[in-house]
C-alpha atoms as a PDB file:
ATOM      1  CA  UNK A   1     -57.361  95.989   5.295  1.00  0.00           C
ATOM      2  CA  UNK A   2     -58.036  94.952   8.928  1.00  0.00           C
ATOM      3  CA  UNK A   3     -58.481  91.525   9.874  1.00  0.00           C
ATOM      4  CA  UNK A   4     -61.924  90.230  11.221  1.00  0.00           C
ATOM      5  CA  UNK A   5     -62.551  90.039  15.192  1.00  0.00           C
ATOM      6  CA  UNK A   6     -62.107  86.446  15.032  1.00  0.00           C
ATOM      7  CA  UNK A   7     -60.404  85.528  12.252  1.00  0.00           C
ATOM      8  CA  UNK A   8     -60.473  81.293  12.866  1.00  0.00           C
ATOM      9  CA  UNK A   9     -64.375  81.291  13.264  1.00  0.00           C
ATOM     10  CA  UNK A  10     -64.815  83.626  10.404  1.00  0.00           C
ATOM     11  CA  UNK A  11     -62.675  81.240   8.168  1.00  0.00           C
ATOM     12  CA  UNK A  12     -64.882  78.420   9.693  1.00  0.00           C
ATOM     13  CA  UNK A  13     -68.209  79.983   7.972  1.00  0.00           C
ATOM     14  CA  UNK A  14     -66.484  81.377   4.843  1.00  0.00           C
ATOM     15  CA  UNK A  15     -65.297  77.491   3.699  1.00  0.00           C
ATOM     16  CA  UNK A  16     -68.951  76.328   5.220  1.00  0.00           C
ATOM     17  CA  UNK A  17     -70.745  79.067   3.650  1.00  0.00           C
ATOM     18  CA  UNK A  18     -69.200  79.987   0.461  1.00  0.00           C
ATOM     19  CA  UNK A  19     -66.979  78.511  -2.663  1.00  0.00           C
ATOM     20  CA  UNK A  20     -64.575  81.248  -1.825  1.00  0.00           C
ATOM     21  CA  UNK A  21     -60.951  79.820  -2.654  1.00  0.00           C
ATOM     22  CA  UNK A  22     -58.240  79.112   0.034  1.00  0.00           C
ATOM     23  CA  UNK A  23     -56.213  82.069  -1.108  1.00  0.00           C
ATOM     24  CA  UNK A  24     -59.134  84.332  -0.799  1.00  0.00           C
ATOM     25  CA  UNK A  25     -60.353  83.678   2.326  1.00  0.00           C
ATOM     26  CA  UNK A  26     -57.052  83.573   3.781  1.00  0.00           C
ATOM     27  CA  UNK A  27     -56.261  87.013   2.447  1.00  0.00           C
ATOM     28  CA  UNK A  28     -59.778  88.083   3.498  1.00  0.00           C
ATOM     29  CA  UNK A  29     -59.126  86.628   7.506  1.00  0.00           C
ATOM     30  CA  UNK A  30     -54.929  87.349   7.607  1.00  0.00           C
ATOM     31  CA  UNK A  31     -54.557  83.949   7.868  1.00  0.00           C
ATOM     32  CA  UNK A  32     -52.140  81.665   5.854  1.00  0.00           C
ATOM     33  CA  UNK A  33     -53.189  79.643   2.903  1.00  0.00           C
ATOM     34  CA  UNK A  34     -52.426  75.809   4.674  1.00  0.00           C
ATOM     35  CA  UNK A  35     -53.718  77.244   8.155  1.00  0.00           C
ATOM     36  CA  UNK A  36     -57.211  77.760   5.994  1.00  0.00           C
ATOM     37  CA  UNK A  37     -56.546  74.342   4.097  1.00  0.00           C
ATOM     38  CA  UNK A  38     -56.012  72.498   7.948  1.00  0.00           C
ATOM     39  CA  UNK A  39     -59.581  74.315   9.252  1.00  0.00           C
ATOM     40  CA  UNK A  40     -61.331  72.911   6.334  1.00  0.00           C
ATOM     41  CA  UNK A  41     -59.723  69.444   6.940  1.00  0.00           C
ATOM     42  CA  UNK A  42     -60.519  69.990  10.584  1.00  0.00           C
ATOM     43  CA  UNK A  43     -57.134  69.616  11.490  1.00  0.00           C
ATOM     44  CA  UNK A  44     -57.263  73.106  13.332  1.00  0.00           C
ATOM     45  CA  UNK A  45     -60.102  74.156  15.072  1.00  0.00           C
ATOM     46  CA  UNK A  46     -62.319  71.144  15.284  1.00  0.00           C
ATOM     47  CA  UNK A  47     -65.808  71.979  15.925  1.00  0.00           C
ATOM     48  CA  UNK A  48     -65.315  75.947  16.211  1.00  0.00           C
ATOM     49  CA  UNK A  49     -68.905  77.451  15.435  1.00  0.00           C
ATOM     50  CA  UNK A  50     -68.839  79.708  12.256  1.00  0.00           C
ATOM     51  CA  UNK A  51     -68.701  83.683  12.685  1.00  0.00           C
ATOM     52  CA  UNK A  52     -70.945  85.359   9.835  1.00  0.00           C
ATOM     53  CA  UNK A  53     -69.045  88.276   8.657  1.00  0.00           C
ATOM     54  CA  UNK A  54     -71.651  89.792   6.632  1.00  0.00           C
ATOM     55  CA  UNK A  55     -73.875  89.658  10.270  1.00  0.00           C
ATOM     56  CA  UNK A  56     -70.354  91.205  11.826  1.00  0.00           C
ATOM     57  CA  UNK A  57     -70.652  94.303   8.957  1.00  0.00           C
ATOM     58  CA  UNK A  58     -67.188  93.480   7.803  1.00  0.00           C
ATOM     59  CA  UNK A  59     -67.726  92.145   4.570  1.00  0.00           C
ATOM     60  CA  UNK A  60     -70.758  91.974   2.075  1.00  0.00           C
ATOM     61  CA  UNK A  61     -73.179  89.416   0.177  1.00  0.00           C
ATOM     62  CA  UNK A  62     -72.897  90.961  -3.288  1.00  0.00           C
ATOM     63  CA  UNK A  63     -69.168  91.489  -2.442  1.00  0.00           C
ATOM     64  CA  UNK A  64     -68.614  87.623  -1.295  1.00  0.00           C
ATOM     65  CA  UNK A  65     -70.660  86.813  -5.231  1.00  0.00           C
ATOM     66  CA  UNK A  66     -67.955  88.885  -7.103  1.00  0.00           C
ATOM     67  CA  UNK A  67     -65.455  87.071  -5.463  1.00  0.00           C
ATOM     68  CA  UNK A  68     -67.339  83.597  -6.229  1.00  0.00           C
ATOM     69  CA  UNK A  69     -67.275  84.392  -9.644  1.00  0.00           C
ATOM     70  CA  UNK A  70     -63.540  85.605 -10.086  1.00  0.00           C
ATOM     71  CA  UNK A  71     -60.831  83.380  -7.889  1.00  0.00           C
ATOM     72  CA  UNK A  72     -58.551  86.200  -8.623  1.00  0.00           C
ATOM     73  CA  UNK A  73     -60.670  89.295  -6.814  1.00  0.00           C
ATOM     74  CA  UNK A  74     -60.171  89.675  -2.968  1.00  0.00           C
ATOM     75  CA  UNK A  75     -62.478  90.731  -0.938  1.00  0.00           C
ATOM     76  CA  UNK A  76     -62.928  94.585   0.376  1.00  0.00           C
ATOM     77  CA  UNK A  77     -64.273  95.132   3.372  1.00  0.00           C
ATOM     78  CA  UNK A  78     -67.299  97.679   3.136  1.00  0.00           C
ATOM     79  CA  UNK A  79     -66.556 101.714   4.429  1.00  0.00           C
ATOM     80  CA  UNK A  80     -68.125 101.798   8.103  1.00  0.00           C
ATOM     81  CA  UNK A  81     -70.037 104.669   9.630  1.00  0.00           C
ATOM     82  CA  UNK A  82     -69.028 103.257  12.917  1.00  0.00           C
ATOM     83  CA  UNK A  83     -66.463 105.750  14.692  1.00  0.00           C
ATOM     84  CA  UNK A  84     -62.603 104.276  15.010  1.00  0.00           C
ATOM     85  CA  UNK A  85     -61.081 104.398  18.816  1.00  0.00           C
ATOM     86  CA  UNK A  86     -58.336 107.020  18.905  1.00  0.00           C
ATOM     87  CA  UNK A  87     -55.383 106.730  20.037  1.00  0.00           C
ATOM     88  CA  UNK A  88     -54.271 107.857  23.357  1.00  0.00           C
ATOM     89  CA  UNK A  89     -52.844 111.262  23.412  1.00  0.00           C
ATOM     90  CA  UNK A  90     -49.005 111.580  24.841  1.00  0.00           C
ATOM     91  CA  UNK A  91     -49.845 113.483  28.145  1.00  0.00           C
ATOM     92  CA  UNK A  92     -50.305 113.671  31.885  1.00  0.00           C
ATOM     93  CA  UNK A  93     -52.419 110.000  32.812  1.00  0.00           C
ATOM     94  CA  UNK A  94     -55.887 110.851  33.340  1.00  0.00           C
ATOM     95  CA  UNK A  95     -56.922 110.317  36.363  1.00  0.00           C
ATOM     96  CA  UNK A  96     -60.806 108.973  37.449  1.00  0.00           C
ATOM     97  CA  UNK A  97     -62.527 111.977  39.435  1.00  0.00           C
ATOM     98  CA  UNK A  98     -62.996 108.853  42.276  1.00  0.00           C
ATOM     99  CA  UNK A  99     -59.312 108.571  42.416  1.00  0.00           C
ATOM    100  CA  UNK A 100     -58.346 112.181  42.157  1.00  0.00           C
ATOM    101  CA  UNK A 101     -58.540 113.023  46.345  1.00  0.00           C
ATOM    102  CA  UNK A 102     -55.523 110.099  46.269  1.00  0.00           C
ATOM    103  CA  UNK A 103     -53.108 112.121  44.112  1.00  0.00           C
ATOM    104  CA  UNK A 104     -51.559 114.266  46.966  1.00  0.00           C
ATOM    105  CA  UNK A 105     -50.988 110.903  48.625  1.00  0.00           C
ATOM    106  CA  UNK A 106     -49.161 108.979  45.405  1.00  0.00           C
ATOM    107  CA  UNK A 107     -47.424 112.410  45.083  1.00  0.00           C
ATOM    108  CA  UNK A 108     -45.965 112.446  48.758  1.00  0.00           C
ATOM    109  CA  UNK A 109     -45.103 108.757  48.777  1.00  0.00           C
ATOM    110  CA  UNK A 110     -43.055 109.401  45.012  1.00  0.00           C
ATOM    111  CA  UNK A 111     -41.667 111.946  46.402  1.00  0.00           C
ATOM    112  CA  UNK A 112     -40.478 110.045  49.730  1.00  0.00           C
ATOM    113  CA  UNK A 113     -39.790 106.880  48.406  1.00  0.00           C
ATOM    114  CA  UNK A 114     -37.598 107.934  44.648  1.00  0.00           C
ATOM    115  CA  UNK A 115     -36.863 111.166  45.090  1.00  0.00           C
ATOM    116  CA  UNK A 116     -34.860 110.549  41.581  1.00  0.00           C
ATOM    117  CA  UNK A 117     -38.062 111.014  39.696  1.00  0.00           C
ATOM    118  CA  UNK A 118     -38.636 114.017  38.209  1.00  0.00           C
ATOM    119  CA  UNK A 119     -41.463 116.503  38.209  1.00  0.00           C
ATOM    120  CA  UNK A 120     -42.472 115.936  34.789  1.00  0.00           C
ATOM    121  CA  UNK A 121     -42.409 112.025  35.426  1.00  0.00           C
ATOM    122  CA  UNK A 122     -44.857 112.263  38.590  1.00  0.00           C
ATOM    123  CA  UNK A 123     -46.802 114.212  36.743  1.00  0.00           C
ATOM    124  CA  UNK A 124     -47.195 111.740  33.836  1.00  0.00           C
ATOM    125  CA  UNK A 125     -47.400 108.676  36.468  1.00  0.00           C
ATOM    126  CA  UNK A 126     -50.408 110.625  38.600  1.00  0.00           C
ATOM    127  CA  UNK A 127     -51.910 112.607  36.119  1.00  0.00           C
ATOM    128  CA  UNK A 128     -50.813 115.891  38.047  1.00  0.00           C
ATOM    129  CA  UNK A 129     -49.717 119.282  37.447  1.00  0.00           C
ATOM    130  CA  UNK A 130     -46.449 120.775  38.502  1.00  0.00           C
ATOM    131  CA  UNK A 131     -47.208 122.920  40.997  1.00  0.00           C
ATOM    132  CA  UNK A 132     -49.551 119.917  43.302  1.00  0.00           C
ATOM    133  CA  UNK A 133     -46.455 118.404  43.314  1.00  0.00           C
ATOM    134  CA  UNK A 134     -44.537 121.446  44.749  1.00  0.00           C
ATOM    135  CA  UNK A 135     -47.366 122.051  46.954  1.00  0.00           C
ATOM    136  CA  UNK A 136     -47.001 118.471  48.226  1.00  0.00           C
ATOM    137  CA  UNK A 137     -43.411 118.765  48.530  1.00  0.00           C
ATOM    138  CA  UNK A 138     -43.276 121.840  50.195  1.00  0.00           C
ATOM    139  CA  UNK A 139     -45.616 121.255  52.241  1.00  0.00           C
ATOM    140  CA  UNK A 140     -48.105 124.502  51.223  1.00  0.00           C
ATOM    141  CA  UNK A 141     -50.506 121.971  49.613  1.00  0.00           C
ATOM    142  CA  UNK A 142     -54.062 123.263  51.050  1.00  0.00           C
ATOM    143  CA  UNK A 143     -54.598 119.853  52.477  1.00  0.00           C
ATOM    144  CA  UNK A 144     -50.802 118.931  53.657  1.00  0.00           C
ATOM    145  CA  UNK A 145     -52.228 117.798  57.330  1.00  0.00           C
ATOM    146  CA  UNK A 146     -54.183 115.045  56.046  1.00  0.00           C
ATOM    147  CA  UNK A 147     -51.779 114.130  53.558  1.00  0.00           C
ATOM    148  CA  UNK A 148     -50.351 110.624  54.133  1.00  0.00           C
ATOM    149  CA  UNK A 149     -48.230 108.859  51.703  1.00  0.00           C
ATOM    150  CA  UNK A 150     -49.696 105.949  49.714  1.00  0.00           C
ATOM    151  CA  UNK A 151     -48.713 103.908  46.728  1.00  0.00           C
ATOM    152  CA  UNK A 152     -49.855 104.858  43.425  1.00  0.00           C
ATOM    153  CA  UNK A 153     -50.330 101.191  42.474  1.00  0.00           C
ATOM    154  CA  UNK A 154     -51.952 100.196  44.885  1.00  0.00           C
ATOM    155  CA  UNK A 155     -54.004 103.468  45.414  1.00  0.00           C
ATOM    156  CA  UNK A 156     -54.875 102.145  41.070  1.00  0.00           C
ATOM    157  CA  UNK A 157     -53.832 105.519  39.807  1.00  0.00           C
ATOM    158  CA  UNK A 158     -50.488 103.793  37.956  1.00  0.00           C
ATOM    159  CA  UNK A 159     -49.721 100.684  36.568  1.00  0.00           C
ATOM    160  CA  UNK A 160     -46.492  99.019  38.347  1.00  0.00           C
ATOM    161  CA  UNK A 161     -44.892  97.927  34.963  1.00  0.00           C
ATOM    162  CA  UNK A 162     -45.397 101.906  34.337  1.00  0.00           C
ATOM    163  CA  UNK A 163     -43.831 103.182  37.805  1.00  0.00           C
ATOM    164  CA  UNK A 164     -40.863 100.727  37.498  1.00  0.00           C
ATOM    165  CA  UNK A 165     -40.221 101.893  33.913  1.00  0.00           C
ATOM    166  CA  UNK A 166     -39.823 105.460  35.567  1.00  0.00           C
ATOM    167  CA  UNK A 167     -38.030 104.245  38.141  1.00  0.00           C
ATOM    168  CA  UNK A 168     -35.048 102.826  35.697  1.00  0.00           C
ATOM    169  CA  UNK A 169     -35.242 105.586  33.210  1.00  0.00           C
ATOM    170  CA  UNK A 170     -35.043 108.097  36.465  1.00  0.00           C
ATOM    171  CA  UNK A 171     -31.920 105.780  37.900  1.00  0.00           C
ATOM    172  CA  UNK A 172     -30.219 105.833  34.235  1.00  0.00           C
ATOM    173  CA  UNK A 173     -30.286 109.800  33.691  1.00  0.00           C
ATOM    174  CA  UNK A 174     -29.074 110.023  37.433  1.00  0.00           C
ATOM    175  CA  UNK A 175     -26.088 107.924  36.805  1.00  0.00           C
ATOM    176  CA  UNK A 176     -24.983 110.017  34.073  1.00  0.00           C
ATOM    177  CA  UNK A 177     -26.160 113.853  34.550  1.00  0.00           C
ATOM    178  CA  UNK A 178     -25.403 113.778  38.018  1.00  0.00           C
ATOM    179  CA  UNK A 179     -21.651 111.564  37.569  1.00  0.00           C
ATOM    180  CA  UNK A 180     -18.832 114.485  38.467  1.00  0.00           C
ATOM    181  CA  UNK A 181     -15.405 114.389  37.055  1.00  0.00           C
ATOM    182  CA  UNK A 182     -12.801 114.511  39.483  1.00  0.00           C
ATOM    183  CA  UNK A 183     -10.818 117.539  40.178  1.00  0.00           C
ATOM    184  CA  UNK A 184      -8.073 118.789  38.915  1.00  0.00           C
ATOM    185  CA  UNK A 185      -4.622 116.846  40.438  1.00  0.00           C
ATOM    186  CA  UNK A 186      -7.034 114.326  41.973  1.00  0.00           C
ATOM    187  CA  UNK A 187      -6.997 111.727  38.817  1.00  0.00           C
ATOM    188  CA  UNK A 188      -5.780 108.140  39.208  1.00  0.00           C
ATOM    189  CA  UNK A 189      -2.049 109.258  38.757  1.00  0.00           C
ATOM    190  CA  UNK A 190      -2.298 112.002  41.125  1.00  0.00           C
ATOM    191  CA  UNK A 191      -3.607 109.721  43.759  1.00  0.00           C
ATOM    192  CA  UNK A 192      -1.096 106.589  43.039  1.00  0.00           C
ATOM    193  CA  UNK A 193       1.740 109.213  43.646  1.00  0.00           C
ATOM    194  CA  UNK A 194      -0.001 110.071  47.195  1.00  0.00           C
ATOM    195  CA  UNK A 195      -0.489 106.992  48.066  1.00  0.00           C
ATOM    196  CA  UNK A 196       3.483 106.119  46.956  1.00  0.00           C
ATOM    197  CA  UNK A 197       4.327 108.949  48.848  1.00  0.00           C
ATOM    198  CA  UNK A 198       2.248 107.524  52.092  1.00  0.00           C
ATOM    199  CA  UNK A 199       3.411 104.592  51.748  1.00  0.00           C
ATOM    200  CA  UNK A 200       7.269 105.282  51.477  1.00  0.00           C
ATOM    201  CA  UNK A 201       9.386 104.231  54.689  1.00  0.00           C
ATOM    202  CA  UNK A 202      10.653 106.903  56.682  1.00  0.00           C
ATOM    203  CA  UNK A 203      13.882 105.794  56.092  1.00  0.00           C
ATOM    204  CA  UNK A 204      14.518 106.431  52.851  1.00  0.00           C
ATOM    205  CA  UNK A 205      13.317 109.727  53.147  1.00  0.00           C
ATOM    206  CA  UNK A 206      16.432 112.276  53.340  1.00  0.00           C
ATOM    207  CA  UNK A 207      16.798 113.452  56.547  1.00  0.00           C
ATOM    208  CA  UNK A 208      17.261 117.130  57.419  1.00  0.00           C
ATOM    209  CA  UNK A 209      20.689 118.655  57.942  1.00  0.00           C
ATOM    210  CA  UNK A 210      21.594 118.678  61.153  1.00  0.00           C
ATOM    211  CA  UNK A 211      22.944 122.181  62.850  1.00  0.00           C
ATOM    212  CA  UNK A 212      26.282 120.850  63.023  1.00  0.00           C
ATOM    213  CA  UNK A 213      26.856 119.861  59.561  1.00  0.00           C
ATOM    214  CA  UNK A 214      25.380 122.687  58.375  1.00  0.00           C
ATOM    215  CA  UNK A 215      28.161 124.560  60.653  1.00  0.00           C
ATOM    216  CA  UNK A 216      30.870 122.983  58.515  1.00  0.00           C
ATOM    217  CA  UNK A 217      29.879 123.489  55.809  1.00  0.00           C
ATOM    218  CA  UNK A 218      29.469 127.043  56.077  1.00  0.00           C
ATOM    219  CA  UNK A 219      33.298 126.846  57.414  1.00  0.00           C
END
């Protein structure tokens, strides 16, 4: 069961109101049982004006009674005709229709600015398709003269807690898709040996037989 709005004030009027027990009115308000024992004592939240739940619709007078009568019943809050707020759908941000001339600007100045972002993230960020963004970055976008690069956050089409979250999840995947193993004969021991070999006076390197010597020893 959901908690009331305000859960404090709503204890306030329940211990003012009713002979509900501690325990019930604390299970009623998700509050614990000594909080609900200090608020009647006035120990927490002195002088806090009561919140009538039954007023509120979240609980009701013949359902307050049965619990008056038995301290072991709880309270049930009443079935309410009132629709429930969904929640947001995973998706492309939607974007106000007052907002929606800025996109090709946020787009361009993404684009500029973190080129590491991908398509699918701009699109998320702005609220965008795929192909405005190719537009954009082509530069085939119907308007691409009058386009002039302009941050999304301050522009209010993205949060920045939102753009710097795409930012570092951009950076990550860039650090290891794009990371290239080196090549074949150009590990760490291949290049110590070059740079031994670099490094290695020209003296002790054996010198090439000279015509002469080679002479005698062909005799």
């Amino acid at each position: 069961m959901a908690a009331p709005l305000m859960p404090k004030a709503t204890a306030v009027w329940l211990i003012e109101n009713t002979t509900l027990t501690f325990d019930q009115i604390a299970e009623f308000c998700g509050l614990h049982r000594l909080e609900v024992q200090a608020i009647a004592d006035g120990e927490v939240a002195p002088g806090m004006q009561g919140l009538d739940p039954i007023v509120a619709g979240e609980v009701t007078m013949d359902e307050i009674r049965r619990c008056e009568a038995d301290p072991n019943a709880r309270m049930i809050a009443p079935k309410t005709t009132v629709p429930q707020p969904r929640a947001r759908p995973k998706g492309a941000r939607y974007t106000p229709v007052a907002k929606r001339q800025d996109r090709p600007d946020a787009i361009a100045w993404l684009l500029k600015n973190y080129p590491e972002l991908s398509d699918a993230q701009i699109s998320k960020l702005v609220g965008t398709t795929k192909t405005t963004i190719a537009s954009v970055r082509d530069r085939t976008h119907w308007n691409a003269s009058q386009i002039k690069p302009q941050n999304p956050v301050n522009l209010g089409i993205c949060s920045s807690a939102d753009l710097e979250k795409a930012i570092q999840l951009a950076r990550a995947r860039a650090g290891t898709v794009h990371g290239t193993a080196p090549a074949k004969g150009e590990g760490p021991k291949a290049k110590a040996s070059k740079d031994e070999e670099k490094d290695e006076p020209a003296g002790n390197k054996p010198a090439a037989d000279e015509p002469g010597e080679a002479a005698k020893a062909g005799g």
